[in-house]
PDB file of N, CA and C in Angstrom:
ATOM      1  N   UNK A   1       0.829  -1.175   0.000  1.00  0.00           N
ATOM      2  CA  UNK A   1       0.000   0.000   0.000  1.00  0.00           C
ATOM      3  C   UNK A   1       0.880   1.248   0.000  1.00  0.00           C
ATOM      4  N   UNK A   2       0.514   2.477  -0.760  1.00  0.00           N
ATOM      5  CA  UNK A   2       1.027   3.740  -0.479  1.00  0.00           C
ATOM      6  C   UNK A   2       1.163   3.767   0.628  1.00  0.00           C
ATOM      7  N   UNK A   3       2.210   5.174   1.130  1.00  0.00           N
ATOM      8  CA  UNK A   3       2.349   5.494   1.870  1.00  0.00           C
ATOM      9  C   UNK A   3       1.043   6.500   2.484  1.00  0.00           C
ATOM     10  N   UNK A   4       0.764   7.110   0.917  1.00  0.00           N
ATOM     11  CA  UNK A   4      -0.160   8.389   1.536  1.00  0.00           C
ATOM     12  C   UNK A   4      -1.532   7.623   1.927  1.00  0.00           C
ATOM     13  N   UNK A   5      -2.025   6.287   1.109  1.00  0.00           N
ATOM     14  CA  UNK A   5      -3.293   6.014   1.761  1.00  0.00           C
ATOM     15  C   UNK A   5      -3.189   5.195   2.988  1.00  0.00           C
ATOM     16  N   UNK A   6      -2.150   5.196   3.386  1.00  0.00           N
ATOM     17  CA  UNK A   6      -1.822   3.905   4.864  1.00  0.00           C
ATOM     18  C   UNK A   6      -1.885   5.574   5.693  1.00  0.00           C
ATOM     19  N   UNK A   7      -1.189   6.634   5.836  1.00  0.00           N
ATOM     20  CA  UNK A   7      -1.211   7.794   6.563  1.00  0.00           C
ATOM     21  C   UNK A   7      -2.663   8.263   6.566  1.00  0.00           C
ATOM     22  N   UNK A   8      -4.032   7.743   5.673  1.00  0.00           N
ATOM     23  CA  UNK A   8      -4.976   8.422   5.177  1.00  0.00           C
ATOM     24  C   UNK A   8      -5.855   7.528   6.223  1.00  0.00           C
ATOM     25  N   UNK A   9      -5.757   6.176   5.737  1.00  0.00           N
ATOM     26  CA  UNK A   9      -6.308   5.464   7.172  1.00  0.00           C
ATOM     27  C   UNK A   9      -5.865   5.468   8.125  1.00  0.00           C
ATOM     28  N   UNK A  10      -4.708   5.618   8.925  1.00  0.00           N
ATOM     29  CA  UNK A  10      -4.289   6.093  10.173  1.00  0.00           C
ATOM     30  C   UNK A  10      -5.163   7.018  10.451  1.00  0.00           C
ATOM     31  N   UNK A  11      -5.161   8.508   9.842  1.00  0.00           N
ATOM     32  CA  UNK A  11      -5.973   9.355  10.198  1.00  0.00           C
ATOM     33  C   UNK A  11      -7.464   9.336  10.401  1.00  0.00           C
ATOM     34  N   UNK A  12      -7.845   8.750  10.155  1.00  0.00           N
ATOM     35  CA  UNK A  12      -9.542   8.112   9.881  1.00  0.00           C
ATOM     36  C   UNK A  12      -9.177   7.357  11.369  1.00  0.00           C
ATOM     37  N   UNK A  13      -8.642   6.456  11.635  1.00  0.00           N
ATOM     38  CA  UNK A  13      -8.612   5.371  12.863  1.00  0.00           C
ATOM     39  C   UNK A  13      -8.516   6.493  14.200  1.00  0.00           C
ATOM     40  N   UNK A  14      -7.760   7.115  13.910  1.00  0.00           N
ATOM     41  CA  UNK A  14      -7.521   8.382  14.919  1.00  0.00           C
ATOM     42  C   UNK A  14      -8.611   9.418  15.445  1.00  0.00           C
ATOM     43  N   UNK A  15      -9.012   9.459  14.040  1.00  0.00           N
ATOM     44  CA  UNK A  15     -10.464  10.628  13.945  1.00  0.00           C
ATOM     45  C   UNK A  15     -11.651   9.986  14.655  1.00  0.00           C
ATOM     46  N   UNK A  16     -11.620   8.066  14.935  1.00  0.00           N
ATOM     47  CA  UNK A  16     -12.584   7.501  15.197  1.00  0.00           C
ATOM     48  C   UNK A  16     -12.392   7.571  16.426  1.00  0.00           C
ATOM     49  N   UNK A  17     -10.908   7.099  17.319  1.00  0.00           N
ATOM     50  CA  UNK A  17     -10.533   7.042  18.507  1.00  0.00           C
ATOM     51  C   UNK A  17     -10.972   8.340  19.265  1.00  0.00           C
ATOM     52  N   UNK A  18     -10.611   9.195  18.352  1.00  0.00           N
ATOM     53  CA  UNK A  18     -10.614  10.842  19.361  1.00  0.00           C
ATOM     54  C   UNK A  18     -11.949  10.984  19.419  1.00  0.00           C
ATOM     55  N   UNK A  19     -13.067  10.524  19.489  1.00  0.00           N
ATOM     56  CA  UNK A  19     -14.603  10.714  19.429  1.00  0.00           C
ATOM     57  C   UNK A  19     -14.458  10.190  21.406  1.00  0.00           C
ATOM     58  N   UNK A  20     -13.859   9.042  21.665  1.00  0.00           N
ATOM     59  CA  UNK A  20     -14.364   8.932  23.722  1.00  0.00           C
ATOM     60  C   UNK A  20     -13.522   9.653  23.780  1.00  0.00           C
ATOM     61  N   UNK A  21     -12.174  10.140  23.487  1.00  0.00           N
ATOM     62  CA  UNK A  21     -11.022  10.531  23.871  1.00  0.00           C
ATOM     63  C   UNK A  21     -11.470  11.821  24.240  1.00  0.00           C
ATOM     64  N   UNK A  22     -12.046  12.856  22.826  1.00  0.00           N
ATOM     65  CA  UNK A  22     -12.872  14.168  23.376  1.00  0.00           C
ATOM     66  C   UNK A  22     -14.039  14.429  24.694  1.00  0.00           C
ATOM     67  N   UNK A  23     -14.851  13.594  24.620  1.00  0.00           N
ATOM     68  CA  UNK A  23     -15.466  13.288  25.445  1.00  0.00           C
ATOM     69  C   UNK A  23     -15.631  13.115  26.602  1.00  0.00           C
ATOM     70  N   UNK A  24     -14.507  12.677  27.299  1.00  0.00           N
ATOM     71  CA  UNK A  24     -13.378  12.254  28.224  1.00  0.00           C
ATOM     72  C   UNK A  24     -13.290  13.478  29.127  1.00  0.00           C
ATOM     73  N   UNK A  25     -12.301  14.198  28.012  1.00  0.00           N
ATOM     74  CA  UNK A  25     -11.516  15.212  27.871  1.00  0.00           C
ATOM     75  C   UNK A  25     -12.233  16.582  28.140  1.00  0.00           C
ATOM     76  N   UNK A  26     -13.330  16.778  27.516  1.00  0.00           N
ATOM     77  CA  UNK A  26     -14.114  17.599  27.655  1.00  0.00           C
ATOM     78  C   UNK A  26     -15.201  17.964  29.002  1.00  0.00           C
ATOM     79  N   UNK A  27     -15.176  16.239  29.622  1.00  0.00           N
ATOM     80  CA  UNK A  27     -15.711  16.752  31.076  1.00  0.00           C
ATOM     81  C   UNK A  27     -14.477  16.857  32.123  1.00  0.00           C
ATOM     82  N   UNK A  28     -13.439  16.327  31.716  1.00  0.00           N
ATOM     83  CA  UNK A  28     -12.277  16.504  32.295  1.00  0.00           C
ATOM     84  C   UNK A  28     -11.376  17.964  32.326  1.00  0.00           C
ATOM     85  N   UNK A  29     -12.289  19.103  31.565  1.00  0.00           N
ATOM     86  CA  UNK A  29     -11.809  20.589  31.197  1.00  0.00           C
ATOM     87  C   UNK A  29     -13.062  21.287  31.862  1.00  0.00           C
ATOM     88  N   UNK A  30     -13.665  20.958  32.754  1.00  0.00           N
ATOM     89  CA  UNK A  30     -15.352  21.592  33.218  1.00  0.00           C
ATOM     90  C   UNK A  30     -14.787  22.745  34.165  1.00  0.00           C
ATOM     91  N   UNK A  31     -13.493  22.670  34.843  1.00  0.00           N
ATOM     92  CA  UNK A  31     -13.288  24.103  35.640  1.00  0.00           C
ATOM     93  C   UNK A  31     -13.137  25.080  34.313  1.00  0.00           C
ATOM     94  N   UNK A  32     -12.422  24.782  32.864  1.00  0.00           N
ATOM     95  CA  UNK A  32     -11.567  25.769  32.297  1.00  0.00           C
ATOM     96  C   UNK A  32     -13.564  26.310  31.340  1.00  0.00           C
ATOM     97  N   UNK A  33     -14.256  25.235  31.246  1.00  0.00           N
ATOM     98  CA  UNK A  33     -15.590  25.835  30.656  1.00  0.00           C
ATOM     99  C   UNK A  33     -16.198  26.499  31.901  1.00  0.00           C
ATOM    100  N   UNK A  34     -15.950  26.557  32.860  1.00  0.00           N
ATOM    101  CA  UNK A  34     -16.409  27.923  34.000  1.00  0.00           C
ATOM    102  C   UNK A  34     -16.669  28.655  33.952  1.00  0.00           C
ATOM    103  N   UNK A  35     -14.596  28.445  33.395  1.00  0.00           N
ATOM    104  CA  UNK A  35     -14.019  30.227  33.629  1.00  0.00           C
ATOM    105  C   UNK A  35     -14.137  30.661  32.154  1.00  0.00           C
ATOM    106  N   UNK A  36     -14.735  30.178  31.435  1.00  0.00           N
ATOM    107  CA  UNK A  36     -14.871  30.960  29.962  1.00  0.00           C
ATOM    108  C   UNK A  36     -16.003  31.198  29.833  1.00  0.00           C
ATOM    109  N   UNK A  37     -17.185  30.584  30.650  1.00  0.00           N
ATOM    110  CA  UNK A  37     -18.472  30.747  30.601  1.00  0.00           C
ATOM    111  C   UNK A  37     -18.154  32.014  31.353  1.00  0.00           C
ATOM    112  N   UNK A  38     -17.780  32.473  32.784  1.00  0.00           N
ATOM    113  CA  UNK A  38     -17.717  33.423  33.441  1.00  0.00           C
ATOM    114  C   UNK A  38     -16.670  34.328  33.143  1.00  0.00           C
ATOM    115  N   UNK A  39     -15.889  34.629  31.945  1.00  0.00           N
ATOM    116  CA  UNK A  39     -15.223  35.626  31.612  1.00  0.00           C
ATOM    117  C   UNK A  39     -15.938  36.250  30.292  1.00  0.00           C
ATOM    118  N   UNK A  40     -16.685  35.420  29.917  1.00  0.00           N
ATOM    119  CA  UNK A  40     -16.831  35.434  28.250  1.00  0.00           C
ATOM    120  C   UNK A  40     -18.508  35.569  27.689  1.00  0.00           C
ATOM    121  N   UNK A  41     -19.309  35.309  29.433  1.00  0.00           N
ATOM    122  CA  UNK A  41     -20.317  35.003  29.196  1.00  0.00           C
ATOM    123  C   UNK A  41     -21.369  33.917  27.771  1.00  0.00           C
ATOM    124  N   UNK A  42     -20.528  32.914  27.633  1.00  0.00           N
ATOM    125  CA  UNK A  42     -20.466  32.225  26.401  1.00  0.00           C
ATOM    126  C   UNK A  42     -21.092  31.059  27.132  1.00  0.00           C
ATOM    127  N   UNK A  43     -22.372  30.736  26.959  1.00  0.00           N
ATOM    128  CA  UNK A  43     -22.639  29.814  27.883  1.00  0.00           C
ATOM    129  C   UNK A  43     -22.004  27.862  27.224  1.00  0.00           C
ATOM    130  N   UNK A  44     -21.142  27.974  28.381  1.00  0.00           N
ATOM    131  CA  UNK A  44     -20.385  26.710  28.168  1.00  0.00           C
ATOM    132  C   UNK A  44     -20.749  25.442  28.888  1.00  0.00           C
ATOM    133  N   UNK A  45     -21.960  25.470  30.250  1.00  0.00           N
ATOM    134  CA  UNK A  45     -21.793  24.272  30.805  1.00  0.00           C
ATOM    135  C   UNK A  45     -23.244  24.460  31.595  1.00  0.00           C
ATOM    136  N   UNK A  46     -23.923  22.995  31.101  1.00  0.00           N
ATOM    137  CA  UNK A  46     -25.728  23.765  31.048  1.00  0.00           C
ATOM    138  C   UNK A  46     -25.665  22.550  32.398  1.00  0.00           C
ATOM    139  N   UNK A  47     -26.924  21.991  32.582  1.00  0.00           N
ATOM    140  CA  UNK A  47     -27.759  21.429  33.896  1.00  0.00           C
ATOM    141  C   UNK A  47     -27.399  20.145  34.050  1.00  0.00           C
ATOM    142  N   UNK A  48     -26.565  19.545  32.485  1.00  0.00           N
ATOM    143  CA  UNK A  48     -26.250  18.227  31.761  1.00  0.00           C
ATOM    144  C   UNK A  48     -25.123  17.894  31.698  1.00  0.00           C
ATOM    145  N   UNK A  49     -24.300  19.116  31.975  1.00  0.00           N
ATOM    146  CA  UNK A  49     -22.615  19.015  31.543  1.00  0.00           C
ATOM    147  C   UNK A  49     -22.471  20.105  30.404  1.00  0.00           C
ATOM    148  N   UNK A  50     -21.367  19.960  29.613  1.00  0.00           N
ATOM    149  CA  UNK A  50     -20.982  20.823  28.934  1.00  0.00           C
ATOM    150  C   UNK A  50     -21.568  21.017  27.597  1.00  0.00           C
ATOM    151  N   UNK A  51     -21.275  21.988  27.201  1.00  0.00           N
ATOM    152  CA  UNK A  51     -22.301  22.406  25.528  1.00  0.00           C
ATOM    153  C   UNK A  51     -21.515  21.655  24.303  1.00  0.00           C
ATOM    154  N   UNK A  52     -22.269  21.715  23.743  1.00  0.00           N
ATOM    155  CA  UNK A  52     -21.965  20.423  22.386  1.00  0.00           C
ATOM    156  C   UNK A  52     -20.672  21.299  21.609  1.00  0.00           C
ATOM    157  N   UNK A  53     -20.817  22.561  21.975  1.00  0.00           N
ATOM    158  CA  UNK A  53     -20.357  23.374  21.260  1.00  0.00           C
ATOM    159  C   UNK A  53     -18.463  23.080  22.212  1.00  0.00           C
ATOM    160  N   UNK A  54     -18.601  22.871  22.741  1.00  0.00           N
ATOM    161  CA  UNK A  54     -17.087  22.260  24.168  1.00  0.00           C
ATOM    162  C   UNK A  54     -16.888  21.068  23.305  1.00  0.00           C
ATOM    163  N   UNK A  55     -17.580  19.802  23.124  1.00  0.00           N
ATOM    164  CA  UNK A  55     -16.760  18.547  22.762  1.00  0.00           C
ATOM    165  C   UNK A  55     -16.498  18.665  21.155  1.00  0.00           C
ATOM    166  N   UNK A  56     -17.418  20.022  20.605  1.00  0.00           N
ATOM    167  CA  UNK A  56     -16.725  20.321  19.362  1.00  0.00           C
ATOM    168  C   UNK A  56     -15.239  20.655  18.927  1.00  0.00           C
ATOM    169  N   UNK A  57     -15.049  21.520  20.714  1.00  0.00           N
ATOM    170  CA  UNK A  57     -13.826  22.031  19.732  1.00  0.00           C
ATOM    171  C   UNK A  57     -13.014  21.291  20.091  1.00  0.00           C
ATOM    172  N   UNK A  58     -13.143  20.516  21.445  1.00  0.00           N
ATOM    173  CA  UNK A  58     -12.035  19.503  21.916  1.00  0.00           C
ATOM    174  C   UNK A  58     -11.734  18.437  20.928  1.00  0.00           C
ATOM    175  N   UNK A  59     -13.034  18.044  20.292  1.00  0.00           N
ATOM    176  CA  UNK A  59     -12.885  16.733  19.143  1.00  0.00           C
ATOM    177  C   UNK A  59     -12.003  17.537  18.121  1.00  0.00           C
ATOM    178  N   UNK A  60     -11.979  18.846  17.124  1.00  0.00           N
ATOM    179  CA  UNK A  60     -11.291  19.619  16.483  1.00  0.00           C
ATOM    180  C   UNK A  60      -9.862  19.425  17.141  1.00  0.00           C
ATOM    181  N   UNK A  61      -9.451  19.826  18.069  1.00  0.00           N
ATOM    182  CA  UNK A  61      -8.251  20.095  18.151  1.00  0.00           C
ATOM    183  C   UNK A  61      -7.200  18.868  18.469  1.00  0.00           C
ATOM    184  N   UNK A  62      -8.056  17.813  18.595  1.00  0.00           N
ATOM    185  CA  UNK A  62      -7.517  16.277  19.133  1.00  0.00           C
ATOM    186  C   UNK A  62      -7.433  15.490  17.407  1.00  0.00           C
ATOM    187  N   UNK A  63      -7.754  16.468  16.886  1.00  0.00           N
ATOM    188  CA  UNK A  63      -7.927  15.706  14.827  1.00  0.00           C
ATOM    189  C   UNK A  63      -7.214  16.772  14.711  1.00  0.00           C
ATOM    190  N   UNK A  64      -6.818  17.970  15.033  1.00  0.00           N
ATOM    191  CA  UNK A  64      -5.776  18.993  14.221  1.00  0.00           C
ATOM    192  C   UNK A  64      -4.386  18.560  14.782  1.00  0.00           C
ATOM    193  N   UNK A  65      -4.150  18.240  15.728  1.00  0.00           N
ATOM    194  CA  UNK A  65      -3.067  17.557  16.289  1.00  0.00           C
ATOM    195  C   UNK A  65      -2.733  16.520  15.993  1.00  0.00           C
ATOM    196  N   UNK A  66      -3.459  15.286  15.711  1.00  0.00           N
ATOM    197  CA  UNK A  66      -3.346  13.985  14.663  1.00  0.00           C
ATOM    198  C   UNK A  66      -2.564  14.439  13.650  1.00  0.00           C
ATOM    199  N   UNK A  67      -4.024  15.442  12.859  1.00  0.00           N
ATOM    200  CA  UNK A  67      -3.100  15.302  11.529  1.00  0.00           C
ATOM    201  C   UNK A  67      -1.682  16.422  11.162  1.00  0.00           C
ATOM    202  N   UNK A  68      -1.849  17.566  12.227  1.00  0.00           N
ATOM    203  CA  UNK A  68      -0.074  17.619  12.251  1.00  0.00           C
ATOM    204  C   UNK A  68       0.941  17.055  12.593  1.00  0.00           C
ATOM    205  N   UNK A  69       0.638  15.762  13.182  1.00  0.00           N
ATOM    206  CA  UNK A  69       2.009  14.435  13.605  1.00  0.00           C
ATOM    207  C   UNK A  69       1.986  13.798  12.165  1.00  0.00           C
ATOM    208  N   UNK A  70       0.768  13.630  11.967  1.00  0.00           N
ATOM    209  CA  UNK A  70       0.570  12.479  10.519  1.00  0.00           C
ATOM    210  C   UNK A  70       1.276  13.547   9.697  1.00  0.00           C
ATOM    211  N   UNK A  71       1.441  14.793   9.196  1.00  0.00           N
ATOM    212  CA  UNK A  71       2.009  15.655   8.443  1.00  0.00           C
ATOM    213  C   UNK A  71       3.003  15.515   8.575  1.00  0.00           C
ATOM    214  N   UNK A  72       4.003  15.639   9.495  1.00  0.00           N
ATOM    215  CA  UNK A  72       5.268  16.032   9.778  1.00  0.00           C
ATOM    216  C   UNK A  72       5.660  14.585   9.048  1.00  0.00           C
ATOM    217  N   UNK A  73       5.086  13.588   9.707  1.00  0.00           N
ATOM    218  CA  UNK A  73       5.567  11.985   9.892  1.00  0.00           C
ATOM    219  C   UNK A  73       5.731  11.697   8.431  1.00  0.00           C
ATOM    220  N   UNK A  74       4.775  11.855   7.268  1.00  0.00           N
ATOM    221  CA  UNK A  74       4.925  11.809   5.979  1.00  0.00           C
ATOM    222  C   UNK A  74       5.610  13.185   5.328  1.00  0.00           C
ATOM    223  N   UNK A  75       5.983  13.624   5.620  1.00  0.00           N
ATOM    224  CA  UNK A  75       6.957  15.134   5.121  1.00  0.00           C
ATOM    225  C   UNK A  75       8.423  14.295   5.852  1.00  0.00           C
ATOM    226  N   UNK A  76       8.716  13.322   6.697  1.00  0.00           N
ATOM    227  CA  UNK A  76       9.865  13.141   7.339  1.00  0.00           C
ATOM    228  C   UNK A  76      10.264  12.093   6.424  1.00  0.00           C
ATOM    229  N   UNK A  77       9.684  11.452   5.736  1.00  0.00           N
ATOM    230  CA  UNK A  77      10.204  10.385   4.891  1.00  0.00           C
ATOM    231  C   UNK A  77      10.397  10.552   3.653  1.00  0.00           C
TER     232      UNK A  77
END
């Protein structure tokens, strides 16, 4: 197999993993949605836990970080 479609499914396997990983992660960040709810008035953390709009960006930035390792990692070879 290519290199680029073996790096292409890595990323996909990753993108699947980081779905509990965010999740996790996102009630595990409930002081830092507080203090952004209470600096920012951005309502971050309702009666349920946190806003969909929280495990959005945590899931985003746990796939932007993937795929800048997966970048570097195929730019290194």
């Amino acid at each position: 197999m290519e290199l680029r479609v073996k790096l292409g499914l890595l990323f996909l396997w990753y993108a699947l993993l980081a779905v509990p990983a965010a999740i996790f992660g996102t009630f595990l960040l409930t002081p830092f949605w507080r203090m952004v709810e209470a600096e920012y008035g951005n309502e971050s953390l309702g009666h349920s836990g946190p806003a969909t709009w929280c495990f959005v960006a945590v899931y985003l930035f746990m796939v932007a970080v993937n795929a800048l390792i997966l970048w570097r990692r195929w730019r290194g070879r």
